[in-house]
Protein backbone atom coordinates (compact mmCIF):
# COMPACT_ATOMS: atom_id res chain seq x y z
CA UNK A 1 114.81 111.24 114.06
CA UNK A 2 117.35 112.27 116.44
CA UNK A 3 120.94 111.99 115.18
CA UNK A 4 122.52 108.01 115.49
CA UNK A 5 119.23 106.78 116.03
CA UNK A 6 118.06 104.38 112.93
CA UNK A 7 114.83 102.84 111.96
CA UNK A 8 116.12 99.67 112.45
CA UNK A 9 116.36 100.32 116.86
CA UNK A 10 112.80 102.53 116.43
CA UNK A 11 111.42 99.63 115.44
CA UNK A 12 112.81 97.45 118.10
CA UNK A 13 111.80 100.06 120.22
CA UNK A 14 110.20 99.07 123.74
CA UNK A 15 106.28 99.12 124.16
CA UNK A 16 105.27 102.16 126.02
CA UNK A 17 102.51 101.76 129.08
CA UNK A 18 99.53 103.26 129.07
CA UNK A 19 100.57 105.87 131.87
CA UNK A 20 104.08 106.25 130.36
CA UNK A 21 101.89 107.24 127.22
CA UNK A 22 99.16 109.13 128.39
CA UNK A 23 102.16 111.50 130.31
CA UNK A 24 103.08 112.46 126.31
CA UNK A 25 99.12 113.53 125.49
CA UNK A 26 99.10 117.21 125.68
CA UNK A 27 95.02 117.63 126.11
CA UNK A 28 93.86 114.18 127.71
CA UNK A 29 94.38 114.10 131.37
CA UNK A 30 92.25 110.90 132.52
CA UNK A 31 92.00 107.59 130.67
CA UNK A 32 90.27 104.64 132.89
CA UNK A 33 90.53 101.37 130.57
CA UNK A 34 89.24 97.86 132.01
CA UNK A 35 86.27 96.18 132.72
CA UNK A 36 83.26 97.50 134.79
CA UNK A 37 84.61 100.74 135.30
CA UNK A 38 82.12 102.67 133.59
CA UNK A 39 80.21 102.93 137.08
CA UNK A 40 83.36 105.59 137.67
CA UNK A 41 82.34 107.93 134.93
CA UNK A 42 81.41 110.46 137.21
CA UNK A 43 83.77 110.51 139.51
CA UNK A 44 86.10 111.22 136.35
CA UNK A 45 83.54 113.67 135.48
CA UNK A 46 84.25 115.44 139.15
CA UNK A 47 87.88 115.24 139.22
CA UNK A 48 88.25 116.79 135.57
CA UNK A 49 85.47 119.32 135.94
CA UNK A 50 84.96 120.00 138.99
CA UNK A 51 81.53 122.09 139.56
CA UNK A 52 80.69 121.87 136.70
CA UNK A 53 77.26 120.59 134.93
CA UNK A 54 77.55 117.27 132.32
CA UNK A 55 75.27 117.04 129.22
CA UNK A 56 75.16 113.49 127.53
CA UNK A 57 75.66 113.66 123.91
CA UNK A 58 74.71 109.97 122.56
CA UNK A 59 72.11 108.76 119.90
CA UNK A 60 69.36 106.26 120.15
CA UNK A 61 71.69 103.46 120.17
CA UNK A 62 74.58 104.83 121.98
CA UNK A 63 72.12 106.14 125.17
CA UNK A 64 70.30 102.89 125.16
CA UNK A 65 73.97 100.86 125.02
CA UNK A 66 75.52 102.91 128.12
CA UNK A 67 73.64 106.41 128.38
CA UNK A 68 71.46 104.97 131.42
CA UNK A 69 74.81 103.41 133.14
CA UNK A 70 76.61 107.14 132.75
CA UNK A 71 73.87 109.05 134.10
CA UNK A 72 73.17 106.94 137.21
CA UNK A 73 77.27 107.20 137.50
CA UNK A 74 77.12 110.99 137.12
CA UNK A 75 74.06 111.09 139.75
CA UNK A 76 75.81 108.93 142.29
CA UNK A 77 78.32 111.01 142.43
CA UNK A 78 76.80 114.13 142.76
CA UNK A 79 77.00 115.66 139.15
CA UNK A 80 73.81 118.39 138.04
CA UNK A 81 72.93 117.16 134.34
CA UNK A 82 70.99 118.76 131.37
CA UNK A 83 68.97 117.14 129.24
CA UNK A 84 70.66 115.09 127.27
CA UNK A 85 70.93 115.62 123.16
CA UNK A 86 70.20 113.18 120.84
CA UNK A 87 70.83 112.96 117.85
CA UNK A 88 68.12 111.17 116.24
CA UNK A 89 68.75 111.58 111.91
CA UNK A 90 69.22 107.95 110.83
CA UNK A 91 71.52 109.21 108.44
CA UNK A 92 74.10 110.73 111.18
CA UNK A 93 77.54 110.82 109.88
CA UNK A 94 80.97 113.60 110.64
CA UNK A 95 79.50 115.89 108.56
CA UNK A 96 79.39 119.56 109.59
CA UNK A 97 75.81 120.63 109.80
CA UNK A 98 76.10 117.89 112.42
CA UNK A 99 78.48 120.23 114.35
CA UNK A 100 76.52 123.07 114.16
CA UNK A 101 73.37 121.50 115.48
CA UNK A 102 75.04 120.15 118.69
CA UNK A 103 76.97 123.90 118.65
CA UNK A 104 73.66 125.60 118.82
CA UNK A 105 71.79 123.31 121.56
CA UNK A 106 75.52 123.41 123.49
CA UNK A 107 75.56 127.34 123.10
CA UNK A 108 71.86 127.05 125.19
CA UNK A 109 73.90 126.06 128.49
CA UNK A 110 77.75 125.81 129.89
CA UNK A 111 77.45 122.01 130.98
CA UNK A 112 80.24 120.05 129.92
CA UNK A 113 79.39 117.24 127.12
CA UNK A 114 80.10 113.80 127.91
CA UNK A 115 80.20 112.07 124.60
CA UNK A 116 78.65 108.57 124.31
CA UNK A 117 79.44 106.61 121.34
CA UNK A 118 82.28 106.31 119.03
CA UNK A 119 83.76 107.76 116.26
CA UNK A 120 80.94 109.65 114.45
CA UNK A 121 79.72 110.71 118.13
CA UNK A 122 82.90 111.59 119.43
CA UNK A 123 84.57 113.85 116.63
CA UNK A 124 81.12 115.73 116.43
CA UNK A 125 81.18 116.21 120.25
CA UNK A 126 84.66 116.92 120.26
CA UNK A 127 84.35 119.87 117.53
CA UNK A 128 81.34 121.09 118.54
CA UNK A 129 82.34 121.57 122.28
CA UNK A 130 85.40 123.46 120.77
CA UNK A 131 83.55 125.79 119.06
CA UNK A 132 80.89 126.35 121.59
CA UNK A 133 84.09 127.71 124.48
CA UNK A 134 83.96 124.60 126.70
CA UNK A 135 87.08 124.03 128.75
CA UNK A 136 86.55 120.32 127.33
CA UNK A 137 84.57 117.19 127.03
CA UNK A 138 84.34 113.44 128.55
CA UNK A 139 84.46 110.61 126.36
CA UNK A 140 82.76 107.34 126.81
CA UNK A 141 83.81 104.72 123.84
CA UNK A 142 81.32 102.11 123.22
CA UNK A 143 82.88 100.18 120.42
CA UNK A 144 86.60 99.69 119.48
CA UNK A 145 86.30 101.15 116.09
CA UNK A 146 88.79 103.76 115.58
CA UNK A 147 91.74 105.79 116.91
CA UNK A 148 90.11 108.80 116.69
CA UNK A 149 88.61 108.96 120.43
CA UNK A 150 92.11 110.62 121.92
CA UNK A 151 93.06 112.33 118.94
CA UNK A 152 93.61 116.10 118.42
CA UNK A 153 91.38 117.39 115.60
CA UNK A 154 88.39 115.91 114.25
CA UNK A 155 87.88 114.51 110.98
CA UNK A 156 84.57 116.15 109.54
CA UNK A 157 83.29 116.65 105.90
CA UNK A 158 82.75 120.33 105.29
CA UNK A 159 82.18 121.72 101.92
CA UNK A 160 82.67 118.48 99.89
CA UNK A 161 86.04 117.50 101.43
CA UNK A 162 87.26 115.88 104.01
CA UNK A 163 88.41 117.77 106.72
CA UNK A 164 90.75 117.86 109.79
CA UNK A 165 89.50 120.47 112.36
CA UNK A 166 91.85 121.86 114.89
CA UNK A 167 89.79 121.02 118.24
CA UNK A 168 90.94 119.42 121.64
CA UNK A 169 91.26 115.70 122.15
CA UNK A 170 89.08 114.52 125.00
CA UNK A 171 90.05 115.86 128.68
CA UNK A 172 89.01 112.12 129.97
CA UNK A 173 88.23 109.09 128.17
CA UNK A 174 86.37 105.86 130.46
CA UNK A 175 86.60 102.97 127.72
CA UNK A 176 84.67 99.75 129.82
CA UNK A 177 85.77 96.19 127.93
CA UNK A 178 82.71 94.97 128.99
CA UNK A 179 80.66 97.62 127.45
CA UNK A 180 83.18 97.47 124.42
CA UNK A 181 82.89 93.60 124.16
CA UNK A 182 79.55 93.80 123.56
CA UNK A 183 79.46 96.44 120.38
CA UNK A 184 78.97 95.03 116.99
CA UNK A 185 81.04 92.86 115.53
CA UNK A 186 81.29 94.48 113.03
CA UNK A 187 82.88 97.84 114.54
CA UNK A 188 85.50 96.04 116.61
CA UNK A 189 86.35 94.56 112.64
CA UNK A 190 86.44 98.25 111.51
CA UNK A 191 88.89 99.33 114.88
CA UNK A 192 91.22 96.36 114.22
CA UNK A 193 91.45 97.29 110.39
CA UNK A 194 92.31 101.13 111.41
CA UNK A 195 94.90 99.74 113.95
CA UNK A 196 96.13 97.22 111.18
CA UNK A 197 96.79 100.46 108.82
CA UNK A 198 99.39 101.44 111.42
CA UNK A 199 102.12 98.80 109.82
CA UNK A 200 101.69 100.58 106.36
CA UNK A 201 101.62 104.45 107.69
CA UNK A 202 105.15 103.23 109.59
CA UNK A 203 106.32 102.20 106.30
CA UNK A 204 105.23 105.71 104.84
CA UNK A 205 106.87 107.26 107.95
CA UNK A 206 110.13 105.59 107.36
CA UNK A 207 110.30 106.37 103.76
CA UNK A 208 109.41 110.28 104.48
CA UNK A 209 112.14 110.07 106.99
CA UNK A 210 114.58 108.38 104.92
CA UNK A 211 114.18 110.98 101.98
CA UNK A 212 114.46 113.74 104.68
CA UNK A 213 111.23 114.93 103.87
CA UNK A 214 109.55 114.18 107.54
CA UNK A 215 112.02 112.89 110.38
CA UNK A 216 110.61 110.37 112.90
CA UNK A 217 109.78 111.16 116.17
CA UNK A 218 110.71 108.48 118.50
CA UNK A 219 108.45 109.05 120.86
CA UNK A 220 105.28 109.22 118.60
CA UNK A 221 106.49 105.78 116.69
CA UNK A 222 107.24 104.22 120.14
CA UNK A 223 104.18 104.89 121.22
CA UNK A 224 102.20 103.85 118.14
CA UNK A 225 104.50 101.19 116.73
CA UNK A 226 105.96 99.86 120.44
CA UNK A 227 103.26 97.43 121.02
CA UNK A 228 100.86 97.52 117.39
CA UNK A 229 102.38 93.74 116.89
CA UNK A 230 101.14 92.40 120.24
CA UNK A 231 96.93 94.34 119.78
CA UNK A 232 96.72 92.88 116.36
CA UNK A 233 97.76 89.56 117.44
CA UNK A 234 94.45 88.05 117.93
CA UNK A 235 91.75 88.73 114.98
CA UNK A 236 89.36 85.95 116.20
CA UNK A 237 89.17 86.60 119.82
CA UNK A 238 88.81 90.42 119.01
CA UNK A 239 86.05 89.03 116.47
CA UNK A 240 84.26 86.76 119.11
CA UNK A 241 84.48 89.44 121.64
CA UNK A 242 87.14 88.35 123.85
CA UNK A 243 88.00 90.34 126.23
CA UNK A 244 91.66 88.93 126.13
CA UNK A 245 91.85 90.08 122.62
CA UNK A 246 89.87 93.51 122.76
CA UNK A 247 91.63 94.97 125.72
CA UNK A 248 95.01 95.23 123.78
CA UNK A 249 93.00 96.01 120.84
CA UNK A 250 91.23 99.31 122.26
CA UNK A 251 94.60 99.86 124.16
CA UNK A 252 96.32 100.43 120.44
CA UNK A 253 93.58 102.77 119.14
CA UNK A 254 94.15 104.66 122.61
CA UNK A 255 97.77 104.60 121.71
CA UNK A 256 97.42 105.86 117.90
CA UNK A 257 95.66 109.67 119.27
CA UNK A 258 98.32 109.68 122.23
CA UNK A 259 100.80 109.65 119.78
CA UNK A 260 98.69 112.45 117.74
CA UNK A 261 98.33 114.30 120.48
CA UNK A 262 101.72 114.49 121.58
CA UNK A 263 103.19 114.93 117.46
CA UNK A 264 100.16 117.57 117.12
CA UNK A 265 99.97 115.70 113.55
CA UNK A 266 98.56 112.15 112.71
CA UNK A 267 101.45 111.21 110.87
CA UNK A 268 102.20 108.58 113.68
CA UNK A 269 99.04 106.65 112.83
CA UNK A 270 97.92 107.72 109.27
CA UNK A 271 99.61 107.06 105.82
CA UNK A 272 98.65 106.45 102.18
CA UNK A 273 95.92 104.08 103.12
CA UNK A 274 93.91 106.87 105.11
CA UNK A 275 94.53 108.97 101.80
CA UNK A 276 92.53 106.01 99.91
CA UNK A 277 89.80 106.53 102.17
CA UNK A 278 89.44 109.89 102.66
CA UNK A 279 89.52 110.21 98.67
CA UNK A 280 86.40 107.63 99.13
CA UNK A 281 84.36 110.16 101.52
CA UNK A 282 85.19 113.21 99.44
CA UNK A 283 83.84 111.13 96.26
CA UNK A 284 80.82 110.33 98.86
CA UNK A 285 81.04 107.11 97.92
CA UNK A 286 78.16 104.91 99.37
CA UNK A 287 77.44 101.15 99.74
CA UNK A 288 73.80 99.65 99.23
CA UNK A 289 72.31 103.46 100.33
CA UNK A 290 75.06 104.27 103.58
CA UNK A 291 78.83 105.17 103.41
CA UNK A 292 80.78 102.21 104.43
CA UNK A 293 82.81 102.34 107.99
CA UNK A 294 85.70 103.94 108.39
CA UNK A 295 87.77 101.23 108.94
CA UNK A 296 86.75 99.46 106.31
CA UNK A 297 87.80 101.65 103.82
CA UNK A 298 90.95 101.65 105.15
CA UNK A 299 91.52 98.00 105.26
CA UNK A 300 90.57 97.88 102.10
CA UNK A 301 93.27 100.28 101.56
CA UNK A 302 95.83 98.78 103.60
CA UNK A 303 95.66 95.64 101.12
CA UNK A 304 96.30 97.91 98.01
CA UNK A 305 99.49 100.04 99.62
CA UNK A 306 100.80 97.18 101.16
CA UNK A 307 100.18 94.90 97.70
CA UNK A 308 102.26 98.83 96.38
CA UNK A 309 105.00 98.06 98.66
CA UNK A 310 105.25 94.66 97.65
CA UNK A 311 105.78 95.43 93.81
CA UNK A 312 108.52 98.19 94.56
CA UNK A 313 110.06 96.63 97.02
CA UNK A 314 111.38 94.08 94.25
CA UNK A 315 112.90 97.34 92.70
CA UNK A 316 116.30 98.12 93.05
CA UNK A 317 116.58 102.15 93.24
CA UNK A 318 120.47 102.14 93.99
CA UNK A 319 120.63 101.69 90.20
CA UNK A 320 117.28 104.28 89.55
CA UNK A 321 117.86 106.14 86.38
CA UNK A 322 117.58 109.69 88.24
CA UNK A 323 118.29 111.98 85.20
CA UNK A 324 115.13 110.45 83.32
CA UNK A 325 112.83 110.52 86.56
CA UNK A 326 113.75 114.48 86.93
CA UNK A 327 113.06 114.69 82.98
CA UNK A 328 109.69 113.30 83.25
CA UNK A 329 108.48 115.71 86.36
CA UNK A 330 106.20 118.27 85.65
CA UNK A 331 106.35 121.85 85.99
CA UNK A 332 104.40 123.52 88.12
CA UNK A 333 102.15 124.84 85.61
CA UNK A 334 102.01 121.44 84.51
CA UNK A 335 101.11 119.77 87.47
CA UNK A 336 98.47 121.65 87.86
CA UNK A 337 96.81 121.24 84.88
CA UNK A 338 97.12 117.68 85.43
CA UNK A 339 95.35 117.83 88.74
CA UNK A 340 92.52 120.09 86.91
CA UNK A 341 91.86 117.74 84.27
CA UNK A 342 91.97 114.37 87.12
CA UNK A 343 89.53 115.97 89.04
CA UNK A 344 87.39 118.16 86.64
CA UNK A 345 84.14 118.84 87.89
CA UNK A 346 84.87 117.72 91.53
CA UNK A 347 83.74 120.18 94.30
CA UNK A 348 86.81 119.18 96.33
CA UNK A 349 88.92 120.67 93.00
CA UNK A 350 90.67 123.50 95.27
CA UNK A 351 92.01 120.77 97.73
CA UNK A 352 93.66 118.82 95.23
CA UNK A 353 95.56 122.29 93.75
CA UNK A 354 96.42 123.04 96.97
CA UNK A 355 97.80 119.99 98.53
CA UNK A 356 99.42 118.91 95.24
CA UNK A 357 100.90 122.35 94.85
CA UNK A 358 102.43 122.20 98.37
CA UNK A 359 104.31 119.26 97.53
CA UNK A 360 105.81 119.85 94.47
CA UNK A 361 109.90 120.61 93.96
CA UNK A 362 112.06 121.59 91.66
CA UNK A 363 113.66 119.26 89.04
CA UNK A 364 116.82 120.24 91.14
CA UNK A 365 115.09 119.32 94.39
CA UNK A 366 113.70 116.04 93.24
CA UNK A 367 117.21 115.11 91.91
CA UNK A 368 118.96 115.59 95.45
CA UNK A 369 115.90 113.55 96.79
CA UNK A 370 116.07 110.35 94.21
CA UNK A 371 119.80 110.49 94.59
CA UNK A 372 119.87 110.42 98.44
CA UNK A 373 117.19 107.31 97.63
CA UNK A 374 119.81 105.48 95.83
CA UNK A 375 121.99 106.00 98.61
CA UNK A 376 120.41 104.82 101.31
CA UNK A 377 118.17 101.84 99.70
CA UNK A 378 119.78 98.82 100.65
CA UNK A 379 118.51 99.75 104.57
CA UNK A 380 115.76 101.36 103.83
CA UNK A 381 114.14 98.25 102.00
CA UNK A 382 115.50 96.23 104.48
CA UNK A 383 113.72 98.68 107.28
CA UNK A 384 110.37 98.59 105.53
CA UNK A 385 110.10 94.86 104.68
CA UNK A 386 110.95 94.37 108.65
CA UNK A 387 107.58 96.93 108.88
CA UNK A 388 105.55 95.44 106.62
CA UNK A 389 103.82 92.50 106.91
CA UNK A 390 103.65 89.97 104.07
CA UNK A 391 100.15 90.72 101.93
CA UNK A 392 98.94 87.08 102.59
CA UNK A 393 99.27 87.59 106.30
CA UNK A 394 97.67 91.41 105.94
CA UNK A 395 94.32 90.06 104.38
CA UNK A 396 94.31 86.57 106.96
CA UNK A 397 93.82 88.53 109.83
CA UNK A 398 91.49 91.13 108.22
CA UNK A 399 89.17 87.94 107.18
CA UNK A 400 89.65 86.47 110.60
CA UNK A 401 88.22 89.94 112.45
CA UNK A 402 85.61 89.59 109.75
CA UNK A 403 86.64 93.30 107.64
CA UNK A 404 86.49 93.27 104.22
CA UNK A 405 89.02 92.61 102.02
CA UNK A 406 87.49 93.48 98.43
CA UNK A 407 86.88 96.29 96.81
CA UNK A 408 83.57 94.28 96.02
CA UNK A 409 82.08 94.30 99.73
CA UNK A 410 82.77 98.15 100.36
CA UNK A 411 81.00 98.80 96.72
CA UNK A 412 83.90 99.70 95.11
CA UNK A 413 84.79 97.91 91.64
CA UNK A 414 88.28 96.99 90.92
CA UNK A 415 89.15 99.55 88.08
CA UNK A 416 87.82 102.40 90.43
CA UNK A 417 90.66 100.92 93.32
CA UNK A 418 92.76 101.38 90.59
CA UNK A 419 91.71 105.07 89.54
CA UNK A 420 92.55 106.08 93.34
CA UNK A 421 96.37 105.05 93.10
CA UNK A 422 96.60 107.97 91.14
CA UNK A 423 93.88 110.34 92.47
CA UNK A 424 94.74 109.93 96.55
CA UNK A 425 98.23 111.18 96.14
CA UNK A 426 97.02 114.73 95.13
CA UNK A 427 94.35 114.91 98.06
CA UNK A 428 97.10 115.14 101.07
CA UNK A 429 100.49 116.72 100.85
CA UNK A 430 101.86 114.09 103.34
CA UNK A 431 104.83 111.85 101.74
CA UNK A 432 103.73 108.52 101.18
CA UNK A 433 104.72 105.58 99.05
CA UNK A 434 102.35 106.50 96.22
CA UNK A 435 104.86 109.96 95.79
CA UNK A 436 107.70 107.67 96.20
CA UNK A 437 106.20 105.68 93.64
CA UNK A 438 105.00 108.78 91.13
CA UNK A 439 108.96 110.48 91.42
CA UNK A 440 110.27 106.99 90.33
CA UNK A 441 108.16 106.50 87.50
CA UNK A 442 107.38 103.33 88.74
CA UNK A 443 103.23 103.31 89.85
CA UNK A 444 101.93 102.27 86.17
CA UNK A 445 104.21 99.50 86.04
CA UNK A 446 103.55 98.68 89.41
CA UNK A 447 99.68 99.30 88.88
CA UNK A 448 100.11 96.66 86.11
CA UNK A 449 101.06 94.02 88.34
CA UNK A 450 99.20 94.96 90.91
CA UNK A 451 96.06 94.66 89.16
CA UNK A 452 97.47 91.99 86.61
CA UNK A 453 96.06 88.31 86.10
CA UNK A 454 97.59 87.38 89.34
CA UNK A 455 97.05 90.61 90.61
CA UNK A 456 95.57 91.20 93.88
CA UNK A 457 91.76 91.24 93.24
CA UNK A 458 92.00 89.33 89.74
CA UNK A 459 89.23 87.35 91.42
CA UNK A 460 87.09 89.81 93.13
CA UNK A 461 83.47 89.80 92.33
CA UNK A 462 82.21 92.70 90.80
CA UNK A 463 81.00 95.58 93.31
CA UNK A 464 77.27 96.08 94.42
CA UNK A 465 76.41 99.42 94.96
């Protein structure tokens, strides 16, 4: 955060325009958002690419949704195509060996893939045109269900773990409402819970920025957190498909990898929540045979950090006890023998050393940290309860788009929500509220009331697998 700028004005900071934001992307050149204009994809295609060939890279569902529509567009305007590659394994899902077989077929030709889907479709596209030298790729969203269409990076399992590949965000992006109104209910549900996840990685941001451990960028969080209010405003409409409500919707996701791109992290957008759920996929934890969306793990998610915020926000750390909280922290050697015994047997073992090892400090390091906490408290819980929204209000509008809110209808039991608290802080080294919470010695208690008899889920039906 640049010097006399406080969370308090970033917050009241104006909503960036699309153009203003797209100016900040560093790889995305072309983003054509609104209704009908699919029929434009290739003259996109043209003005990004220019002489070169297009391959479509959709599944059965995605080609049969819009493939037809973006190949008559690239025809009418002139555009030589390949074949197009389908994927056609019902059980398609980010997972490398995914990569590799659109990498090999890709490696056949040099025409430029034009990625129809969303975000399984996309990230694979996205890495595999990366890998395979193209300049770039097109992207053609079909469903608002995640920010990851102009993001940097994609987010692919590899080796047990979930990873974050260093690949190009799209050069052009053509997102039609009316093709976008149309998807599944159920994915605009997941896209509105990832957006909704953007209130509790601001929080995260502002604490890692209040500790000094990650300053704000005020462009990223103006970009991201400008406007978030005003997409998530309408969970129904976005439910029934209303184009009133899904246009600021898709406009927020768009938002969220602008903001990546131009940070070159996904801080902006991604925060102890996204740790919950990338713990999930690393677990490969399934739902009645398939791995639930995306965004529904992280709605999930959101409702457990944000019901986290609400127990330590009735803390008052300007009277912490700092010498016993530097007493009780671990070692190095201890720490990781902790993380060895949490995740024993785990083939993601060496990411958990390695991310928890590249967070921890020294006792005298942790003290300077908890003492510049008490100091600066009073605004800082004032900043994130002006953030946060109330945990009522969080799970109202995730039942109104029609997203989960139990562990129960992602397959998850209650006691294994629990379990993560403590596991998802050792899978990223980002600063979130769980580390705020493990350096204050204050998760188990918090745990305890968060998962009391008028806990948040005291209620919830047992999980299904």
């Amino acid at each position: 955060m640049s010097p006399g700028t406080t969370a308090t004005t970033l917050q009241a900071a104006p909503k960036l325009s699309l153009a203003e934001a797209l100016r900040s992307a560093r790889e995305t050149r072309a983003l054509l958002l609104g209704s009908g204009v699919l029929r434009e994809t290739g003259r996109v295609f043209r003005e990004q690419f220019p002489g070169n060939r297009a391959v479509i890279v959709a599944d059965a569902n995605t080609f049969a949704l819009a493939g037809g529509a973006v190949t008559d567009a690239l025809v009418a305007a002139g555009v030589a195509l390949e074949a197009p590659f389908l994927y056609t394994d019902p059980g398609l899902y980010a997972e490398f060996r995914f990569v590799e077989e659109l990498e090999a077929a890709l490696r056949k030709h040099d025409a430029i893939p034009v990625a129809v889907g969303s975000g399984t479709l996309n990230d694979l596209a996205k890495l595999a045109a990366h890998r395979a030298g193209r300049p770039g790729y097109l992207c053609v969203a079909t469903a608002a269900s995640m920010d990851g269409y102009t993001a940097f990076g994609a987010s692919i399992t590899f080796q047990g773990a979930k990873q974050t590949f260093n690949c190009p965000a799209p050069r052009a992006v053509v997102a039609d409402i009316e093709v976008i109104r149309r998807a599944p209910p159920e994915m605009t549900a997941a896209g509105y819970a990832d957006l909704l996840a953007k209130v509790t990685a601001g929080a995260d941001w502002l604490i890692a920025n209040a500790l000094g451990v990650e300053p704000i960028d005020a462009r990223a969080w103006a970009i991201v957190q400008g406007g978030l209010r005003e997409a998530l405003a309408d969970p129904a409409g976005a439910r029934h498909g209303d184009a009133a409500a899904i246009t600021p919707l898709v406009e927020g996701l768009m938002l969220g990898g602008f903001a990546m791109q131009w940070s070159k992290t996904s801080r902006p957008a991604s925060g102890a929540e996204h740790q919950f759920s990338h713990l999930w996929d690393m677990e490969h934890h399934t739902h009645h045979g398939t791995a639930p969306s995306h965004g529904f793990k992280v709605g999930v998610a959101t409702l457990a950090v944000t019901a986290l915020y609400e127990q330590l926000l009735r803390q008052d750390f300007s009277a912490l006890d700092v010498a016993r909280c530097v007493a009780a922290w671990p070692d190095a050697s201890t720490a990781e023998a902790r993380t060895r015994k949490l995740f024993a047997g785990a083939e993601f073992l060496p990411t958990a050393l390695a991310e928890t090892a590249a967070k921890q400090v020294s006792p005298a390091e942790l003290c300077a940290q908890l003492e510049r906490l008490r100091a600066v408290w009073p605004e800082l819980r004032g900043n994130l309860r002006a953030q946060l929204l109330p945990l009522a209000e969080a799970r109202r509008r995730l039942q109104a788009v029609g997203a989960p809110t139990t562990p129960a209808e992602i397959g998850l039991t209650v006691e294994r929500v629990r379990g993560s608290f403590v596991r998802a802080q050792h899978i990223r080294r980002r600063f979130t509220v769980l580390d705020l919470a493990v350096r204050t010695g204050t998760l188990d208690p918090a745990l305890d009331g968060i998962f009391g008899p008028d806990g948040i889920w005291a209620d919830s039906p047992a999980a299904v697998a």
